[in-house]
Protein backbone atom coordinates (compact mmCIF):
# COMPACT_ATOMS: atom_id res chain seq x y z
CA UNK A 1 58.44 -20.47 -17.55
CA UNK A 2 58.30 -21.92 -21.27
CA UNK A 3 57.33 -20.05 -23.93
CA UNK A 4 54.54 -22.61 -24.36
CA UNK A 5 53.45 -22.08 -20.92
CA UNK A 6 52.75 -19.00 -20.72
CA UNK A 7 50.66 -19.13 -24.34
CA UNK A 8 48.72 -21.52 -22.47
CA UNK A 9 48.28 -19.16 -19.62
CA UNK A 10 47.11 -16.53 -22.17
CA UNK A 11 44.52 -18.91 -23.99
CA UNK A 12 43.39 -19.63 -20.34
CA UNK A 13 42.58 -15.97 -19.85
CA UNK A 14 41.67 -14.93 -22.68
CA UNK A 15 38.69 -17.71 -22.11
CA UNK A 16 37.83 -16.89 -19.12
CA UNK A 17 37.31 -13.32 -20.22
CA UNK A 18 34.45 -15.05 -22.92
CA UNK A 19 33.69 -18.23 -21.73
CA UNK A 20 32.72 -18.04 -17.74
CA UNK A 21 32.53 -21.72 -16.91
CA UNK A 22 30.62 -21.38 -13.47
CA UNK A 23 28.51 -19.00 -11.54
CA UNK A 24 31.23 -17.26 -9.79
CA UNK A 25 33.03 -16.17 -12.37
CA UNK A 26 31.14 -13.92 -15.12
CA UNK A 27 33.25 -11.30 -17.36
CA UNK A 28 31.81 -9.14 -20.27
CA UNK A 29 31.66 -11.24 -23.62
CA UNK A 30 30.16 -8.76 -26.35
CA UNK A 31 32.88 -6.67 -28.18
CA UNK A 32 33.49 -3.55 -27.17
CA UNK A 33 34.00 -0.54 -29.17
CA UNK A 34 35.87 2.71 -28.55
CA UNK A 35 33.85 4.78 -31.45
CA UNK A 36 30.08 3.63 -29.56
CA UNK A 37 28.88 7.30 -30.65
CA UNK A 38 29.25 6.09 -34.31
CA UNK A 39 28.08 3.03 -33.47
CA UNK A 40 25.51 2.53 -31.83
CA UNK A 41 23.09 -0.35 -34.39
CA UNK A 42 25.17 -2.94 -32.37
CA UNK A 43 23.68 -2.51 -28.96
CA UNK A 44 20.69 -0.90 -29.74
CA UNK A 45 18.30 -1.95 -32.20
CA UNK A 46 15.79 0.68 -31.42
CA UNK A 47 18.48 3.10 -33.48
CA UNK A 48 17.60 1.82 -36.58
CA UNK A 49 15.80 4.26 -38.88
CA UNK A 50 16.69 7.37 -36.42
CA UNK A 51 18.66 9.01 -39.44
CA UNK A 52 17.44 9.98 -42.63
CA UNK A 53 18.75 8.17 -44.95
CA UNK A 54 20.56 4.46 -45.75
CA UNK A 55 23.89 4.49 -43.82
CA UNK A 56 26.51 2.12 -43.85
CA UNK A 57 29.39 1.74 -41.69
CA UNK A 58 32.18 -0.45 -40.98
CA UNK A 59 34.49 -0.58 -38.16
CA UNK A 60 37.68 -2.92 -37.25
CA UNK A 61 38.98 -3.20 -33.76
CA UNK A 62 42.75 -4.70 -32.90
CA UNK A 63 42.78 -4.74 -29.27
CA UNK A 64 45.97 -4.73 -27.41
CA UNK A 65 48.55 -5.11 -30.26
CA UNK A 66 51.53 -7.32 -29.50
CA UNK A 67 49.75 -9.47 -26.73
CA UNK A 68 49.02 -13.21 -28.66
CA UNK A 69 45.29 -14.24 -28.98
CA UNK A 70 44.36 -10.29 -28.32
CA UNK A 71 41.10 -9.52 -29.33
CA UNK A 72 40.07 -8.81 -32.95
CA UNK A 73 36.62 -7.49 -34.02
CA UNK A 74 35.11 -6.27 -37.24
CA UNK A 75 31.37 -4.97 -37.80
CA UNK A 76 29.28 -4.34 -41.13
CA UNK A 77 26.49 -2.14 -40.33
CA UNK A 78 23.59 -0.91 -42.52
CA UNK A 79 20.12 0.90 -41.10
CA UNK A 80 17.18 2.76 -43.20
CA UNK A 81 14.60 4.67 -42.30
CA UNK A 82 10.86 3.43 -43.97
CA UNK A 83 9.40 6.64 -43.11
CA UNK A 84 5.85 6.21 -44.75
CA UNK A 85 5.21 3.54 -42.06
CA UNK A 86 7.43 5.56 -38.75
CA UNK A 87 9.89 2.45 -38.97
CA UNK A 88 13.20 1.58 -39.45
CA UNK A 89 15.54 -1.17 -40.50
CA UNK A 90 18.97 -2.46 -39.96
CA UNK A 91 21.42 -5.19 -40.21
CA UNK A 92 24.52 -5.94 -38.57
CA UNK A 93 27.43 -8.54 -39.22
CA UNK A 94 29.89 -8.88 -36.24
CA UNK A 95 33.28 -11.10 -36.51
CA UNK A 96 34.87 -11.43 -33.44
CA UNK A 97 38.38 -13.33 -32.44
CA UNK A 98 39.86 -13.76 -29.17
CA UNK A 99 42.41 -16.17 -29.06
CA UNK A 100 41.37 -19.77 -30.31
CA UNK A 101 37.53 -18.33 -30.05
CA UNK A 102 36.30 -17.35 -33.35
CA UNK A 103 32.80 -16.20 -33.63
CA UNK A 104 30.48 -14.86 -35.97
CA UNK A 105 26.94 -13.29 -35.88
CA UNK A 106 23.93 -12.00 -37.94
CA UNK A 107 21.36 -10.02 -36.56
CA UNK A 108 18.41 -7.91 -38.29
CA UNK A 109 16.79 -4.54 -36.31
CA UNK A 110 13.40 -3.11 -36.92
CA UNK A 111 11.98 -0.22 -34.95
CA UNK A 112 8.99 1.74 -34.14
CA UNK A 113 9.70 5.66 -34.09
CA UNK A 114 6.68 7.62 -32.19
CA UNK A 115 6.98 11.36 -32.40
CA UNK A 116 6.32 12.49 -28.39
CA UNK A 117 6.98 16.47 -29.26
CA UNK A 118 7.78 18.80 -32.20
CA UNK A 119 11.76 18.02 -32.00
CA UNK A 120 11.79 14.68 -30.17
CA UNK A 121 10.93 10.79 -30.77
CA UNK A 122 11.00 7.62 -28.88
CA UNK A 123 11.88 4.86 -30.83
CA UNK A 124 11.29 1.00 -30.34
CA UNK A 125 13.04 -1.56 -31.08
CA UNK A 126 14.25 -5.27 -31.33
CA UNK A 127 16.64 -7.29 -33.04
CA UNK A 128 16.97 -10.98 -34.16
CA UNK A 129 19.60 -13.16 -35.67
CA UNK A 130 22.07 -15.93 -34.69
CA UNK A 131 25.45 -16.31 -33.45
CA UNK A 132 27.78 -18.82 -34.82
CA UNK A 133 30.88 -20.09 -32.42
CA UNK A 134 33.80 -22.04 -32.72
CA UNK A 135 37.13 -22.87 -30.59
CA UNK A 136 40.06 -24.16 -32.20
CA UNK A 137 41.31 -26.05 -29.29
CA UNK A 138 43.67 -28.45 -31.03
CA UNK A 139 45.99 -26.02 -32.49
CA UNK A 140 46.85 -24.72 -29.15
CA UNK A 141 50.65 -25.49 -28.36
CA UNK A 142 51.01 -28.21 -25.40
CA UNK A 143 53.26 -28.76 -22.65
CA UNK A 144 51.21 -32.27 -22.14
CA UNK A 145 50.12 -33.39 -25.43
CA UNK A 146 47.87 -36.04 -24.00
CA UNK A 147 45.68 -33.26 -22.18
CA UNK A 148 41.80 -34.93 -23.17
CA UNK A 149 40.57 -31.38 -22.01
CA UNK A 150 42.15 -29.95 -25.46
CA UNK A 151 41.20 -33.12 -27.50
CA UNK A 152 38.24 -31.69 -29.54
CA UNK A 153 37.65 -28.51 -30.95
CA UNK A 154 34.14 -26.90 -29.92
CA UNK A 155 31.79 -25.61 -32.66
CA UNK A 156 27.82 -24.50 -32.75
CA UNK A 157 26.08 -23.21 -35.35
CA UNK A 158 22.89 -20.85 -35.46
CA UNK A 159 22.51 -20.31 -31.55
CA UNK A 160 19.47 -18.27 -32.51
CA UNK A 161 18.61 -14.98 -30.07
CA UNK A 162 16.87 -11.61 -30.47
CA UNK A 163 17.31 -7.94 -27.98
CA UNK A 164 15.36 -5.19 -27.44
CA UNK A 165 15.97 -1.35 -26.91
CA UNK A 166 14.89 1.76 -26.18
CA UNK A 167 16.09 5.29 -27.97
CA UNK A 168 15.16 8.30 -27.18
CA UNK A 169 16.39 11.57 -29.21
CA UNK A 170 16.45 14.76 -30.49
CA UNK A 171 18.44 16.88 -32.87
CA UNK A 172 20.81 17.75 -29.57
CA UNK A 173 20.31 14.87 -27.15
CA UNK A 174 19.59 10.95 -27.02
CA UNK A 175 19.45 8.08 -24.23
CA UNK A 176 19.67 4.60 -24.81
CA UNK A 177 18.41 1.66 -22.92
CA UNK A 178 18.94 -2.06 -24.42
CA UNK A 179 19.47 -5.73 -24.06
CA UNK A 180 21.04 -6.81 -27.24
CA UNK A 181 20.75 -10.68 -26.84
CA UNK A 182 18.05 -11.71 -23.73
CA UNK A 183 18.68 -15.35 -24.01
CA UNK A 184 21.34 -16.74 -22.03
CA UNK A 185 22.46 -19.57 -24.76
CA UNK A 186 24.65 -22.24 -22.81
CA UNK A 187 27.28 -24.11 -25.54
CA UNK A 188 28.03 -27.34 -25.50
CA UNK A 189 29.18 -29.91 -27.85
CA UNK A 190 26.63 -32.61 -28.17
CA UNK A 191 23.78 -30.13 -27.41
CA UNK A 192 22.67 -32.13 -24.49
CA UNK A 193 24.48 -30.02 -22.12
CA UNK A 194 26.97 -33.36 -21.23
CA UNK A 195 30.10 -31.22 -22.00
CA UNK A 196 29.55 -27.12 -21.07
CA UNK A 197 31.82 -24.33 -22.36
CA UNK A 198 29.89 -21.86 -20.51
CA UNK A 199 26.80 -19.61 -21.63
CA UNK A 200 25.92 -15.88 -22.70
CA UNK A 201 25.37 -13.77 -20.16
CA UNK A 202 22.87 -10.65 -20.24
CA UNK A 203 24.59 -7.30 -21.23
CA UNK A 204 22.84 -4.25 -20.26
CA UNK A 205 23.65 -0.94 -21.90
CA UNK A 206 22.61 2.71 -21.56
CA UNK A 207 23.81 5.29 -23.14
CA UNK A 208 23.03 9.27 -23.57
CA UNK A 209 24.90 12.58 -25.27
CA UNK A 210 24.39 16.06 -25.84
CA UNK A 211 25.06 18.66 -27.92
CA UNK A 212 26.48 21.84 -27.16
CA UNK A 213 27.08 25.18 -30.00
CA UNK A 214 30.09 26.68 -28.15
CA UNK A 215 30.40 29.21 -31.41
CA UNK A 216 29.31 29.45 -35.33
CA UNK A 217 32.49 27.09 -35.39
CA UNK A 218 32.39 25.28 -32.73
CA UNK A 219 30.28 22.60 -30.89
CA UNK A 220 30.80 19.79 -28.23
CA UNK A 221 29.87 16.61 -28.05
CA UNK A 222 30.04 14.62 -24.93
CA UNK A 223 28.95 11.12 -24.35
CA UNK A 224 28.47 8.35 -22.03
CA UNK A 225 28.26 4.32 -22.63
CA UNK A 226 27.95 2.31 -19.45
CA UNK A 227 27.77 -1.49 -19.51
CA UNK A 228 26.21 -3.78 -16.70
CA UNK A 229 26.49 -7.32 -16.47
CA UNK A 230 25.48 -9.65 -13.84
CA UNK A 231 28.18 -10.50 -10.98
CA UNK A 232 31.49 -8.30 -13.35
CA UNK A 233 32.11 -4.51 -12.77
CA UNK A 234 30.24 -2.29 -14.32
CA UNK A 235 32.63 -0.49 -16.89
CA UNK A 236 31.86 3.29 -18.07
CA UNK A 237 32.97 4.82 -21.14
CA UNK A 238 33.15 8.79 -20.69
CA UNK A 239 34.04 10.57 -23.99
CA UNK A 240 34.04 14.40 -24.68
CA UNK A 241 34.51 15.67 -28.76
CA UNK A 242 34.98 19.06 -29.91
CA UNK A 243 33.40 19.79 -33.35
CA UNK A 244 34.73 22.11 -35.79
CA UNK A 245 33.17 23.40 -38.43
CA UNK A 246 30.69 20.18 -39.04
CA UNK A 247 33.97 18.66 -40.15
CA UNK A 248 36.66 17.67 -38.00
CA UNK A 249 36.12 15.91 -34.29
CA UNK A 250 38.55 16.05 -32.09
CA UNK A 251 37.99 14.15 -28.85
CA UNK A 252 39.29 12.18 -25.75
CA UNK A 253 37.23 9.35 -23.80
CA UNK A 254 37.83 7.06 -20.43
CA UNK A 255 37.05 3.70 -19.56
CA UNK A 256 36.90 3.90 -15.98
CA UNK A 257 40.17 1.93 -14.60
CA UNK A 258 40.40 0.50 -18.03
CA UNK A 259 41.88 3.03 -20.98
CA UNK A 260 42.80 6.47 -21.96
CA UNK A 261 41.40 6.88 -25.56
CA UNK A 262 42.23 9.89 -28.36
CA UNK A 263 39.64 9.97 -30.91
CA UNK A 264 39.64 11.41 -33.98
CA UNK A 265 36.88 11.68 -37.22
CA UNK A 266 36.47 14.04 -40.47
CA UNK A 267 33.85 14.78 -42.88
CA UNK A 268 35.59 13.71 -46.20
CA UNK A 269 32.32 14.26 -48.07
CA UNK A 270 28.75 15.21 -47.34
CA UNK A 271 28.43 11.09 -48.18
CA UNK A 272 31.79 9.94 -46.30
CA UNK A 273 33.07 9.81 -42.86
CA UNK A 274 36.20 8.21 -41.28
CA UNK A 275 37.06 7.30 -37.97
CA UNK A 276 40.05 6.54 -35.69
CA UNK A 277 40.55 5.70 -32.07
CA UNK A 278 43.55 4.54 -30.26
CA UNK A 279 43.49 3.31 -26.77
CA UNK A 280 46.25 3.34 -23.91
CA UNK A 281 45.59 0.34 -21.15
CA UNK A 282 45.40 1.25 -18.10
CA UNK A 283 45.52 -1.77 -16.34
CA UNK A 284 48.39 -4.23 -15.69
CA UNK A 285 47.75 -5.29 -18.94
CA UNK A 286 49.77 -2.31 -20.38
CA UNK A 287 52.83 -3.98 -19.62
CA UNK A 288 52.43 -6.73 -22.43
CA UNK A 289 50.66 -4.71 -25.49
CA UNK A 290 51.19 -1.74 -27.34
CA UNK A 291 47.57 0.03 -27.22
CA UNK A 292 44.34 -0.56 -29.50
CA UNK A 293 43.52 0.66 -32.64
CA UNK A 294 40.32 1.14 -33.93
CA UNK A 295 38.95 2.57 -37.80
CA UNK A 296 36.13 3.39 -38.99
CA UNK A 297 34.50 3.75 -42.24
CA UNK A 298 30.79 5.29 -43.07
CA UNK A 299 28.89 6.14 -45.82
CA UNK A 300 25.19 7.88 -46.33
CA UNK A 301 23.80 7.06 -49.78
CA UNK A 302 21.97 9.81 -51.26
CA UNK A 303 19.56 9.36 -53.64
CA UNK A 304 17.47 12.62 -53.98
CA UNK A 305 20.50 14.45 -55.55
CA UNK A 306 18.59 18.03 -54.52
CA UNK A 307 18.13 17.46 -50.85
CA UNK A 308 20.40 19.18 -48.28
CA UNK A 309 22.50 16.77 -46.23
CA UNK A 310 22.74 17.93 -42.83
CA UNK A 311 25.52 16.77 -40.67
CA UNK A 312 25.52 13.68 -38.56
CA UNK A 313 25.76 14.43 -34.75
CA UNK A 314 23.97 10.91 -33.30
């Protein structure tokens, strides 16, 4: 097969995976993200405000390295607490690339925290923004130049939706339920639905984790992420970390028939954390990339120089 036929084949997939063109074939669109435990703002808005304290955090995803059109996301993150009013804020920028797909999106987060015991809360929350979309179709390499299906590139701008969530947590265990965007945008070129690239479908998370003192030294950290969306598998994300000394995580995670993951994050300062993940396919993808890589960078701002910074677990 030529070189340019099988990049075509690729773009082909690689669309299919975000762009389901009919009802019987539906495939998980949203980004997904090795580190979820340190990031969880973009799935669940009702996580903003759960720490004490302005966060930021930024993260950068190259999925399957060496395979063309692969996969590329990048996240800006921010979330504060407003603790006079039991609120909290956030903001999240997402750019995501996968193959000629390019898309970027804006959402804010605002949640309600209600205190249900002495050590636990059950926070609120929803999120709002836009998504902004575009699919360089032209610059695609063709066998049959002439091809009218490849004639126009596809762009939208503002496809406005909002999410909501559910968080539930303590200082040594949290669950998650959320539906990060609700509407099921359809794109299309002339925004009378003449010409359809497909729509958004509904993503469903929940999440939970626990944590476990195994000595003064010592604690683990395991964690669960499970994604359902209508008519695709659902996929699972098992990950176990070993803590030592509030300082250095050591961990392993699974995405059920998917990856092997080795995860790794350090404490550089009471402010500053880093983050990386690498991830071994599984599937029979593994034959045409060289793994994923994933880093991650986050930073509490600390204003009240004479409070105690305690360590971040969720």
């Amino acid at each position: 097969m030529k070189k340019t036929s099988i990049q075509i084949l690729k773009c082909a997939i690689l669309l299919l995976l975000i762009f389901p063109f009919d009802d019987s074939v539906k495939a998980q669109q949203d980004p997904m993200y090795t580190q979820y435990m340190h990031n969880p703002l973009t799935v669940n808005p009702a996580y903003a405000g759960s720490t004490d304290m302005l966060s930021a955090m930024f993260l950068a995803r190259e999925q399957w390295v060496g395979f063309d059109g692969a996969p590329k996301s990048r996240t800006l993150t921010m979330s504060a607490p407003i603790t006079k009013y039991d609120i909290g804020a956030g903001i999240a920028f997402i750019n995501d690339e996968l193959g000629p797909v390019k898309q970027n999106s804006l959402y804010a987060d605002f949640a309600y925290h209600l205190k249900v015991s002495d050590r636990a809360k059950l926070a609120f929350g929803i999120k709002g923004g836009f998504d902004m979309i575009q699919i360089n179709l032209m610059n695609l390499n063709l066998n049959q130049q002439n091809d009218q299906t490849f004639a126009d590139d596809f762009s939208e701008d503002f496809i406005l939706n909002f999410g909501l969530g559910l968080y539930y947590y303590t200082d040594r265990f949290y669950m998650g339920l959320s539906v990060p965007r609700l509407l099921k945008n359809n794109y299309d070129n002339d925004g009378f639905n003449t010409t359809s690239y497909g729509y958004k479908e509904r993503h469903y998370f929940v999440t939970t984790g626990a944590l476990f003192d195994i000595n003064e030294n010592l604690k683990f950290k395991p964690s669960v992420l499970a994604k359902v969306v209508w008519n695709a598998p659902v996929s699972v994300d098992l990950s176990a970390n070993f803590i030592l000394n509030d300082m250095l995580w050591l961990g392993a995670a699974y995405r059920i028939k998917d990856s092997m993951s080795f995860l790794l994050h350090y404490q550089l300062t009471e402010q500053l954390r880093v983050g990386y993940a690498f991830d071994l396919t599984e599937s029979e993808l593994r034959k045409y990339n060289n793994g994923t890589h994933e880093i991650m960078i986050a930073f509490d701002f600390q204003f009240n120089k004479k409070k105690i910074m305690t360590p971040r677990y969720f």
